[in-house]
Protein backbone atom coordinates (compact mmCIF):
# COMPACT_ATOMS: atom_id res chain seq x y z
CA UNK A 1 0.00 0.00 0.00
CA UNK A 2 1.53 3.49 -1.28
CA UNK A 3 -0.32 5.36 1.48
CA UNK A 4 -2.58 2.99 3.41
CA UNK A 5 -6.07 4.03 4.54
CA UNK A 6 -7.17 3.44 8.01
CA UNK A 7 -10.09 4.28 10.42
CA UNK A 8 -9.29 4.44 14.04
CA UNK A 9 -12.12 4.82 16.79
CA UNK A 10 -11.81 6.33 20.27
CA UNK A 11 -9.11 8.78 18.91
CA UNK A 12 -9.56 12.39 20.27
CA UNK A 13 -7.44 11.27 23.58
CA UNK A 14 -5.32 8.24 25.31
CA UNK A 15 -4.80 5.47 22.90
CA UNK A 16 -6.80 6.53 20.28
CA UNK A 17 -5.38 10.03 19.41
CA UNK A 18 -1.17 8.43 19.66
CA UNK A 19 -2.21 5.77 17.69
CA UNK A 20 -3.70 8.33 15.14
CA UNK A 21 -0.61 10.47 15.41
CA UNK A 22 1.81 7.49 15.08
CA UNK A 23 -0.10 6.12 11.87
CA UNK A 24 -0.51 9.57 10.51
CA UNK A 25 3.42 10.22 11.21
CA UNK A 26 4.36 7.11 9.28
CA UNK A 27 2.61 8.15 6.00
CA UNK A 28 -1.17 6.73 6.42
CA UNK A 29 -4.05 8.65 5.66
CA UNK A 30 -6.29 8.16 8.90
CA UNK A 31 -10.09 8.75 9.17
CA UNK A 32 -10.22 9.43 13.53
CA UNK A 33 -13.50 9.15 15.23
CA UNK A 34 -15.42 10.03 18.58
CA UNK A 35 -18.14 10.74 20.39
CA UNK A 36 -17.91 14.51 19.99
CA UNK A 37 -14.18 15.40 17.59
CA UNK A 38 -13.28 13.44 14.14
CA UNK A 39 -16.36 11.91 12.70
CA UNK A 40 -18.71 11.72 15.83
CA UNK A 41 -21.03 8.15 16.38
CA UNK A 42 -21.93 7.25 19.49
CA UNK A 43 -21.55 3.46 19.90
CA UNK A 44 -24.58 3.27 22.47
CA UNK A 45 -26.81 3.89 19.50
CA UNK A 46 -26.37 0.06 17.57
CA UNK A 47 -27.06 2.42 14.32
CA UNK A 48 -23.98 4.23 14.65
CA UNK A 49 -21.34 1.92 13.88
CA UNK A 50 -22.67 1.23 10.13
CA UNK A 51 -23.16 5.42 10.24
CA UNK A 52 -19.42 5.82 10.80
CA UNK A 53 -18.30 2.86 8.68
CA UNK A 54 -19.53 4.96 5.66
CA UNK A 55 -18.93 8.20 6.91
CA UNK A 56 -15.02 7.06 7.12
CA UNK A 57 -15.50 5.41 3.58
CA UNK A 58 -16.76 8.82 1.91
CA UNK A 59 -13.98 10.59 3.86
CA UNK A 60 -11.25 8.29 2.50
CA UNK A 61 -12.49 8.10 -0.92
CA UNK A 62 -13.99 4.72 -0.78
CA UNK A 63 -11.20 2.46 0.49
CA UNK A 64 -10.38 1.55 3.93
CA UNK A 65 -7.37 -1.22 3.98
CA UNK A 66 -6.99 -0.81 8.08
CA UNK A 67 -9.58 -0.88 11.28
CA UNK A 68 -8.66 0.25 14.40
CA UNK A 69 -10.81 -0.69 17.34
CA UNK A 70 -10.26 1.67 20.49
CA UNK A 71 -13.11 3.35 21.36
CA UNK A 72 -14.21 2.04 24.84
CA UNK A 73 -16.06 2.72 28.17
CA UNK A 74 -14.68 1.56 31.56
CA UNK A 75 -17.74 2.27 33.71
CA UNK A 76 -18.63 0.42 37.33
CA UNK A 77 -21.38 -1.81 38.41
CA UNK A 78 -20.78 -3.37 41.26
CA UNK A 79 -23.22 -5.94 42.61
CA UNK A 80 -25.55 -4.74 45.00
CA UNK A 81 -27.29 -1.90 41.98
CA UNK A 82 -30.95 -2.30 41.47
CA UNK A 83 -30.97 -5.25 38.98
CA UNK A 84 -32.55 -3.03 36.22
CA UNK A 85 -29.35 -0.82 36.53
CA UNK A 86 -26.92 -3.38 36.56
CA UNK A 87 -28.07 -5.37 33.46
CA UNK A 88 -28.44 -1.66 31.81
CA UNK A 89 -24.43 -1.08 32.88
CA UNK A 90 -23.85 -4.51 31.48
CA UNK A 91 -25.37 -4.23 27.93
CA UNK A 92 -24.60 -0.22 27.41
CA UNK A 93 -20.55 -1.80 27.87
CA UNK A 94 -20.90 -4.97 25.51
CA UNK A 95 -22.51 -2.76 23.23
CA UNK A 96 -20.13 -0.07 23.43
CA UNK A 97 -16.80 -1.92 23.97
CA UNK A 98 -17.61 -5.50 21.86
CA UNK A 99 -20.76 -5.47 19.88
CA UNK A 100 -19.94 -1.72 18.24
CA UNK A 101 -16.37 -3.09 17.38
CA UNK A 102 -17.73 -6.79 16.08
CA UNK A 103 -19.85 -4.68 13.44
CA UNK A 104 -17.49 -2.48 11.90
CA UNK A 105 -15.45 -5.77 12.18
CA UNK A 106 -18.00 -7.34 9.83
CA UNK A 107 -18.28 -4.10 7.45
CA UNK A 108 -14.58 -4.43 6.87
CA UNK A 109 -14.33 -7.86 6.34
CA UNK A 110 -17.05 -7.81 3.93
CA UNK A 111 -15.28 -4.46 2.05
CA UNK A 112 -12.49 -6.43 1.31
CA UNK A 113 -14.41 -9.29 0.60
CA UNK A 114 -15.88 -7.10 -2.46
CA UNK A 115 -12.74 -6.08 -3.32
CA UNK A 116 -11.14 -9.09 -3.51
CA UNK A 117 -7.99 -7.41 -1.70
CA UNK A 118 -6.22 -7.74 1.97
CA UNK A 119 -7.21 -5.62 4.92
CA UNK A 120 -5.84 -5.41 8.72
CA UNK A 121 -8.12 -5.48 11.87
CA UNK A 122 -6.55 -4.48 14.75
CA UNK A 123 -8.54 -4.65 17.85
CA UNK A 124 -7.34 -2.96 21.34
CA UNK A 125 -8.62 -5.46 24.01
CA UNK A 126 -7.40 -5.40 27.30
CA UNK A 127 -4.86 -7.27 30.28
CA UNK A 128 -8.31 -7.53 31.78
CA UNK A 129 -9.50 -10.51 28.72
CA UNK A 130 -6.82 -12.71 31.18
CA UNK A 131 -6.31 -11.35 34.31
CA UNK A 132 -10.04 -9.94 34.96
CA UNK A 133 -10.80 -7.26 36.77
CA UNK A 134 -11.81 -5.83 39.76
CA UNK A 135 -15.58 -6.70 40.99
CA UNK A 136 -17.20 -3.67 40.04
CA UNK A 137 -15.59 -4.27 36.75
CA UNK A 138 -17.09 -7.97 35.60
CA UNK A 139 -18.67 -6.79 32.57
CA UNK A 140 -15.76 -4.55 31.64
CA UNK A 141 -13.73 -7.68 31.62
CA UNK A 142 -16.25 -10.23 30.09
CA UNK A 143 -16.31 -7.29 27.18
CA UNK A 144 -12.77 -7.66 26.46
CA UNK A 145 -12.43 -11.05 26.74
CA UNK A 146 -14.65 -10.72 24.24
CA UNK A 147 -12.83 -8.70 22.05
CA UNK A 148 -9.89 -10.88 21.84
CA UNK A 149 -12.31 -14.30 21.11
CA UNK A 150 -13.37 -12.46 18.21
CA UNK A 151 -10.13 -11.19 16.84
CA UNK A 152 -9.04 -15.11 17.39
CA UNK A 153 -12.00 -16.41 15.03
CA UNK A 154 -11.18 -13.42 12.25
CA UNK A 155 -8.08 -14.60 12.20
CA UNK A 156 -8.47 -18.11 12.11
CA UNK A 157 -11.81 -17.60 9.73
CA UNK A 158 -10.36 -15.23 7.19
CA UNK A 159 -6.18 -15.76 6.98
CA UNK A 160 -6.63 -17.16 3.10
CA UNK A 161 -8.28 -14.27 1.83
CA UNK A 162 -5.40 -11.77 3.10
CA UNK A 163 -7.48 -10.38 6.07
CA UNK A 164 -5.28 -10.65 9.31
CA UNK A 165 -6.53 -9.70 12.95
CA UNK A 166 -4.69 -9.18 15.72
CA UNK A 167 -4.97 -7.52 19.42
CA UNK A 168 -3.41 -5.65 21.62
CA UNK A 169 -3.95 -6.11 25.55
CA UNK A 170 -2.96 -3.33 27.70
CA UNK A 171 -2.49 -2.95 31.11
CA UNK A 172 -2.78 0.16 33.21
CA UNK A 173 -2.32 3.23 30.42
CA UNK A 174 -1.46 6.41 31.74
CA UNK A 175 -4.94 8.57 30.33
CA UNK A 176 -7.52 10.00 31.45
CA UNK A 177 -9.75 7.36 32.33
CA UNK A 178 -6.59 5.20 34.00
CA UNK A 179 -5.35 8.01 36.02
CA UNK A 180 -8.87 8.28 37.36
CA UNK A 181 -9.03 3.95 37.80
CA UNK A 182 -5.14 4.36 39.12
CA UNK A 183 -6.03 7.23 41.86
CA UNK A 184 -9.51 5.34 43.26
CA UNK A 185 -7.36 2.01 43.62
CA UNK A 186 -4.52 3.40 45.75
CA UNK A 187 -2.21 5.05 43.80
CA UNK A 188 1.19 3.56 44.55
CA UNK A 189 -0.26 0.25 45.88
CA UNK A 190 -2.11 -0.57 43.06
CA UNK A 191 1.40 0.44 40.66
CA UNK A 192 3.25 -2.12 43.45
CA UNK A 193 1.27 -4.95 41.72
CA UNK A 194 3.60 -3.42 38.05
CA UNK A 195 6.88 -4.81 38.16
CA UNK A 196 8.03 -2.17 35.80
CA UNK A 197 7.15 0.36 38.31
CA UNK A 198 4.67 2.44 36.02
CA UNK A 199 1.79 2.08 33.67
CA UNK A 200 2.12 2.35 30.09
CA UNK A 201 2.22 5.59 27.89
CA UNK A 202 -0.44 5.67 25.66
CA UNK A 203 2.55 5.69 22.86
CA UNK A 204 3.98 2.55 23.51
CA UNK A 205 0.42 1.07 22.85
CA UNK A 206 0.23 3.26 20.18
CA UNK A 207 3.84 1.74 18.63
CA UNK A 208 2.31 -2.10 19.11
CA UNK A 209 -1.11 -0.91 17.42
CA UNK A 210 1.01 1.03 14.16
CA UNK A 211 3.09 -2.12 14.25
CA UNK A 212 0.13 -4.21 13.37
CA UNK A 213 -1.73 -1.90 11.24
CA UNK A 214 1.58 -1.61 8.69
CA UNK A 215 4.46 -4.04 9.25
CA UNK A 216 3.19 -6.92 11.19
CA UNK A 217 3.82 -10.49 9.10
CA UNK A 218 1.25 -11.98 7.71
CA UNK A 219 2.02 -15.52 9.66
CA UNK A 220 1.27 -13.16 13.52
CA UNK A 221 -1.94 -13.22 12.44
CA UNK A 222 -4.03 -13.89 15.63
CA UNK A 223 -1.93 -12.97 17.64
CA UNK A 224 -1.90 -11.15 20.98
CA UNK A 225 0.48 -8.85 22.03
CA UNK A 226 0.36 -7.69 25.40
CA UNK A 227 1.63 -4.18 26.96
CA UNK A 228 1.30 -4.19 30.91
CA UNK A 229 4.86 -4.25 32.73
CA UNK A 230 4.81 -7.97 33.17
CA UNK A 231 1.95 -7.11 35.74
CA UNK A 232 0.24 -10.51 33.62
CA UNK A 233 2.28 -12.28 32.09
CA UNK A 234 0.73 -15.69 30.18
């Protein structure tokens, strides 16, 4: 690819917005998207996914050869909400974090299927798919576990036609919503558990996610890369 196209959700902070600066630093033309900057959907609405999938198309004249799949919500339910409430938490995070990012998985799949070219899925799951999390955090967890059981059967499903998947778990990553997680868990007790004595910067998640998106082999495909300070290490 001369200048390969890519969509990347979640982008205007954390993740999302190095991974758009490193892909958009190494030559690629990259479509960004959010709730509010970039091209705006809002993944709570199951109609917004297919919204943004064309929006990105029209914005990158018809051809995307790389998805990105960032955008997420780390919100709390712990146990003892009304039941109402906590099923509500549940769904409004599978279909935000796993069910958004399994449809514009399918819309790609089935672009390049058209085409009859290659394309690259690269899905950003989380340490949390292995190590789970804390027990406000089940469905947060169960979400990305998900995540990486789907990049798994892309992979596996799709490797002969040129489309490759792969995923990226990180651990703690120093943003917004982490410093927030990082702060309400105890600060340095909660980094004691990181034998590398830190979180993550969002650009060394960033550098895994560009790797994948343009230089990855074609035989990693499935593959999952993890970024978490040996705090889980499989």
């Amino acid at each position: 690819m001369s200048q390969p196209h890519i969509l990347v959700t979640g982008s205007s902070r954390g993740i999302g917005a190095a991974t758009l600066a490193a892909l958009t630093a190494a030559g690629a033309r990259v479509a960004g998207h959010s709730t509010k900057a970039g091209i705006p959907a809002d993944f709570s609405d199951n109609a917004a996914p297919k919204a943004l999938w064309q929006a990105a198309l029209d914005q990158l004249d018809g051809r995307i050869d790389v998805l990105v799949n960032n955008a997420g919500i780390f919100e709390a339910a712990p146990i003892d909400m009304d039941d109402d409430d906590w099923v509500a938490a549940w769904e409004h995070t599978m279909q935000v974090n796993l069910t958004a990012s399994a449809q514009l998985c399918r819309f790609a799949i089935r672009h390049w299927q058209a085409e009859g070219r290659p394309g690259r899925i690269v899905n950003i799951a989380s340490r949390a798919a292995y190590r789970g999390d804390s027990p406000a955090h089940w469905h947060y967890a169960a979400s990305k576990a998900g995540m990486v059981g789907m990049t798994k059967s892309i992979a596996r499903g799709y490797a002969g036609q040129g489309i490759l998947a792969f995923a990226i778990c990180p651990g703690f990553t120093m943003t917004g919503m982490a410093e927030d997680y990082v702060a309400s868990r105890g600060g340095d007790k909660l980094l004691a558990d990181i034998p590398l004595g830190r979180v993550a910067d969002p650009e060394e998640v960033a550098t895994m996610a560009k790797f994948c998106a343009l230089e990855a082999p074609a035989s990693m495909t499935g593959a999952v890369l993890d970024v978490n300070g040996a705090s889980y290490v499989r």
